[in-house]
C-alpha atoms as a PDB file:
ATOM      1  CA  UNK A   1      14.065 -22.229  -9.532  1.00  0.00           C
ATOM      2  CA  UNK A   2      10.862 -20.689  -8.365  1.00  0.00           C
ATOM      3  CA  UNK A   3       8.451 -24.108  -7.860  1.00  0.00           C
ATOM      4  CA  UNK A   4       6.990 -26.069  -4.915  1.00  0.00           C
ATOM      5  CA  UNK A   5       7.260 -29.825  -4.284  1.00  0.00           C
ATOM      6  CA  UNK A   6       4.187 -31.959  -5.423  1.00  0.00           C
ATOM      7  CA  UNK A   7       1.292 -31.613  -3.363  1.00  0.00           C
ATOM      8  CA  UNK A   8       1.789 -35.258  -1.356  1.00  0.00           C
ATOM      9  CA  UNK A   9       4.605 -33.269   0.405  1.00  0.00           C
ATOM     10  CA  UNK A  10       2.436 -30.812   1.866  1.00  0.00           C
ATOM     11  CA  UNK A  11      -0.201 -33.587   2.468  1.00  0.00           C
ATOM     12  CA  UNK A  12       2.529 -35.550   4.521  1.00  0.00           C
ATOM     13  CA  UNK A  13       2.544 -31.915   6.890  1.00  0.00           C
ATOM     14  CA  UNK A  14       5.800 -30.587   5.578  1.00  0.00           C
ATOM     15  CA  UNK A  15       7.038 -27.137   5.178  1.00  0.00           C
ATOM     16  CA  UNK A  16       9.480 -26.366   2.223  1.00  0.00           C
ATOM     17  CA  UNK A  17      11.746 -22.996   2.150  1.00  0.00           C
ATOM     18  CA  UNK A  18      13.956 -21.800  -0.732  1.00  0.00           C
ATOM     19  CA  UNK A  19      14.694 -18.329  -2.204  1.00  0.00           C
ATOM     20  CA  UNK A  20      15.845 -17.027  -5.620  1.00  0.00           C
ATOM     21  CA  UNK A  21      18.830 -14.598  -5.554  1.00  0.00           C
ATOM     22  CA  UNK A  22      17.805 -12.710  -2.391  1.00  0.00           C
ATOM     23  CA  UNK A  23      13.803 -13.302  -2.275  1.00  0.00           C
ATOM     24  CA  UNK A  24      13.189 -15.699   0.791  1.00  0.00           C
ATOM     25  CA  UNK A  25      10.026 -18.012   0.636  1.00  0.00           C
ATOM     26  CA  UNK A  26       8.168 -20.383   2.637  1.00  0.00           C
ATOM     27  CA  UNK A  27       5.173 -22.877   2.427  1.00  0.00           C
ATOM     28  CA  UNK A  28       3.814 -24.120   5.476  1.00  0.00           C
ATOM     29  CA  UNK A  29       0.463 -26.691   5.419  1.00  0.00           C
ATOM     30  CA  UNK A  30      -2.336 -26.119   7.855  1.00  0.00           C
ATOM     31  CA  UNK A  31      -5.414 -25.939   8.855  1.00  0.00           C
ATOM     32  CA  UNK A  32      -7.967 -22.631   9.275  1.00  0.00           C
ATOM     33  CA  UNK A  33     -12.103 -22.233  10.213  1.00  0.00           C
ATOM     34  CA  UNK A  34     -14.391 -22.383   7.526  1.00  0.00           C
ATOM     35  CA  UNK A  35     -17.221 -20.084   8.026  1.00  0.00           C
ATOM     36  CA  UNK A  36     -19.481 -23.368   9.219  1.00  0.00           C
ATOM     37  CA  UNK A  37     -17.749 -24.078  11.904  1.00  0.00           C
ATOM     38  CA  UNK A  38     -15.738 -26.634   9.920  1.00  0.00           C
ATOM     39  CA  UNK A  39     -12.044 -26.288   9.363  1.00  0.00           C
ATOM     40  CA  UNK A  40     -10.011 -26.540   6.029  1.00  0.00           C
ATOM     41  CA  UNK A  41      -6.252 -27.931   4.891  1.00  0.00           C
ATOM     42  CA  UNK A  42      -4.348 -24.597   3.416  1.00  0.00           C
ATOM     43  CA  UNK A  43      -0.740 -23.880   2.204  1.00  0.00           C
ATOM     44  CA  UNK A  44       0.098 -20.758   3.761  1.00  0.00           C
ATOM     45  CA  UNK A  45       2.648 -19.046   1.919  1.00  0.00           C
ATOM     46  CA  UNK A  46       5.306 -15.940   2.999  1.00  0.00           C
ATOM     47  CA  UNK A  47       7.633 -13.976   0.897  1.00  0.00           C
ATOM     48  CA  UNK A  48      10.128 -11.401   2.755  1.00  0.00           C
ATOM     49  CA  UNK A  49      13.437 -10.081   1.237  1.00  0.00           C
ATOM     50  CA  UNK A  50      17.001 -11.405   2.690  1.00  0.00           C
ATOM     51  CA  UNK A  51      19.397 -11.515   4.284  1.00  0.00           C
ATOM     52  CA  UNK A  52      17.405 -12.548   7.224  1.00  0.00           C
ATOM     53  CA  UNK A  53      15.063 -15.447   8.291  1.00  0.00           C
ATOM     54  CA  UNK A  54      11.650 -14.253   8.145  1.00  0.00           C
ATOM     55  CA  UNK A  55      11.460 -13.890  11.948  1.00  0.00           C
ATOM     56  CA  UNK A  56      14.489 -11.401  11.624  1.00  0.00           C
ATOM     57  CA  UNK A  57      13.020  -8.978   8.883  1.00  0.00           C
ATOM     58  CA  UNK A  58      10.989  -5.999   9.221  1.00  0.00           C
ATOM     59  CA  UNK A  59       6.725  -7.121   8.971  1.00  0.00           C
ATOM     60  CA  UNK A  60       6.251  -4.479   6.659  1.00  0.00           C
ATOM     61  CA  UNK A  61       8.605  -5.935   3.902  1.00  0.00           C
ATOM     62  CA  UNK A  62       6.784  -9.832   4.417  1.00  0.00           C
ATOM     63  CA  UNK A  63       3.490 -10.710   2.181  1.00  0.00           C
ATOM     64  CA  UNK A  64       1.228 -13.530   2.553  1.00  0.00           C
ATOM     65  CA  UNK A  65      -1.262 -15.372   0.887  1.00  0.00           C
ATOM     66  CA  UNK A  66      -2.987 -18.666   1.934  1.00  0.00           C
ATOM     67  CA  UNK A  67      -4.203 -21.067  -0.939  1.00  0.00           C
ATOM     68  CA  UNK A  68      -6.676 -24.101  -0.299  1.00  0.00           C
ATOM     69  CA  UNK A  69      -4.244 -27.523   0.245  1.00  0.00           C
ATOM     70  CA  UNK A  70      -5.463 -28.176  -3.327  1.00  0.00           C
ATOM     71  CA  UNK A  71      -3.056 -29.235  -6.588  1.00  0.00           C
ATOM     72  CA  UNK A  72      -4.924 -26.234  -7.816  1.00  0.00           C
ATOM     73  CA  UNK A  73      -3.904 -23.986  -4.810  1.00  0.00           C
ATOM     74  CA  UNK A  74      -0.131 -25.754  -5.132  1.00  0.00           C
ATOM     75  CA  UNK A  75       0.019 -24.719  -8.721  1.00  0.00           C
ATOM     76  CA  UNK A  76      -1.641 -20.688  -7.943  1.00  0.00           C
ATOM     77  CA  UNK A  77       1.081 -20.813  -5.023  1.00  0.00           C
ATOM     78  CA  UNK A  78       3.685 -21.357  -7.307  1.00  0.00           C
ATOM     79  CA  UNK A  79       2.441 -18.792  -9.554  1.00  0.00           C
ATOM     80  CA  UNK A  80       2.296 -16.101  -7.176  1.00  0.00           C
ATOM     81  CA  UNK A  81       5.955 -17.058  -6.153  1.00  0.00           C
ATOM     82  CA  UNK A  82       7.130 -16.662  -9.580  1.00  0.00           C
ATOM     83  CA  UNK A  83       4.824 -13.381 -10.296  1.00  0.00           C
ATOM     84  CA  UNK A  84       6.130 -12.060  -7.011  1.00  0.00           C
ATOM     85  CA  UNK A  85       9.731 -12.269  -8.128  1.00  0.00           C
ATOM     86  CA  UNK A  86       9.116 -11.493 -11.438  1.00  0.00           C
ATOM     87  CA  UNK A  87       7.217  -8.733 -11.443  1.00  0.00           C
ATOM     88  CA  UNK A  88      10.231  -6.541  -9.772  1.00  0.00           C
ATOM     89  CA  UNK A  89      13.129  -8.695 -10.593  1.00  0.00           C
ATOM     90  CA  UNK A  90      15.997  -6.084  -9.231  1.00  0.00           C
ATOM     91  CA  UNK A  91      14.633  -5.625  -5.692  1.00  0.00           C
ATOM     92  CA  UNK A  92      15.310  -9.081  -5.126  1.00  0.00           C
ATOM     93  CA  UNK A  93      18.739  -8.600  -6.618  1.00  0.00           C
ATOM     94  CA  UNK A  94      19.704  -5.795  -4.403  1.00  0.00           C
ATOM     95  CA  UNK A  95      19.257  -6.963  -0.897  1.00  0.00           C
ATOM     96  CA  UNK A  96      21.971  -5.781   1.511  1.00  0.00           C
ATOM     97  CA  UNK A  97      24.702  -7.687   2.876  1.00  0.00           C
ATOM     98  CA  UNK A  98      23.999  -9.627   6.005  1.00  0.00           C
ATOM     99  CA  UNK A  99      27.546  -8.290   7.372  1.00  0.00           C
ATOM    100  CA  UNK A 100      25.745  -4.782   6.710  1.00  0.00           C
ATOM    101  CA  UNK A 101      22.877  -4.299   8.340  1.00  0.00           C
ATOM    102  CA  UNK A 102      21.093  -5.566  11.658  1.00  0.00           C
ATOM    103  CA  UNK A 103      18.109  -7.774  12.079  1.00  0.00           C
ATOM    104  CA  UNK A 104      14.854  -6.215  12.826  1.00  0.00           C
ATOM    105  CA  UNK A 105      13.674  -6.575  16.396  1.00  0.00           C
ATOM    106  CA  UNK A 106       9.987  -5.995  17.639  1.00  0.00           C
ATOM    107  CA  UNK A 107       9.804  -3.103  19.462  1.00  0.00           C
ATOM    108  CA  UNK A 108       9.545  -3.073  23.330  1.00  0.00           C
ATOM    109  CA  UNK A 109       6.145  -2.916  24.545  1.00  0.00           C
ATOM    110  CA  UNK A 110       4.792  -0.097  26.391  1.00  0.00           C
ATOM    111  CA  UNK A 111       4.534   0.071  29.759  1.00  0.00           C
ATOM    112  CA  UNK A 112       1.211   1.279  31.404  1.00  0.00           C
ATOM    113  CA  UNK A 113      -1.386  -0.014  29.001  1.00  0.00           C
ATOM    114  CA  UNK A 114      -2.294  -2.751  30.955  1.00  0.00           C
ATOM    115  CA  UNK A 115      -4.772  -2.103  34.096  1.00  0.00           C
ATOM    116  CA  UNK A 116      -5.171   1.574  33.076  1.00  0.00           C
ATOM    117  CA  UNK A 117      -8.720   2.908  32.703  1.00  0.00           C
END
């Protein structure tokens, strides 16, 4: 089922993860700077593909999108969950087994950049 818990959950600082056949999803509250100096609640929400945790899969298959800590923001979360999955239904059907393929790792960084120059 492709939902989030009620919006006192997130209030209370919890994060919630679930997935639907093999899309993984996460929604973590939080804050972020308003453009006054200020600083609003969001639910910052990922989407990545399995069979690994989100830490463990490749950036360039993850998407974002933060939503105000709103019921309104709650409820266009959810939707863009659900659109996500449903607008390419077999991708997240397909995923390879975890006892096929390795987890992605962040490449080494290079040597030399710093001090140079």
């Amino acid at each position: 089922m492709l939902d989030l818990p009620r919006l006192l959950f997130f209030q209370n600082k919890n994060s919630y993860s679930a997935s639907q056949a093999e899309m993984r999803y996460r929604a973590v509250p939080g804050k972020r700077k308003t453009g006054e100096g200020g600083e609003e609640a969001v639910l910052t929400v990922d989407i990545w593909p399995g069979p690994w945790t989100i830490d463990y899969t490749d950036p360039a298959l993850r998407a974002q999108q933060v939503f105000p800590l709103t019921e309104e923001g709650r409820a266009a979360a959810a939707a863009w969950i659900s659109g996500t999955y449903h607008s390419d239904p077999e991708r997240w059907q397909s995923a390879p087994s975890i006892l096929d393929c390795e987890p992605w790792t962040a490449p080494p960084a290079e040597q030399g950049e710093e001090g140079e120059g």
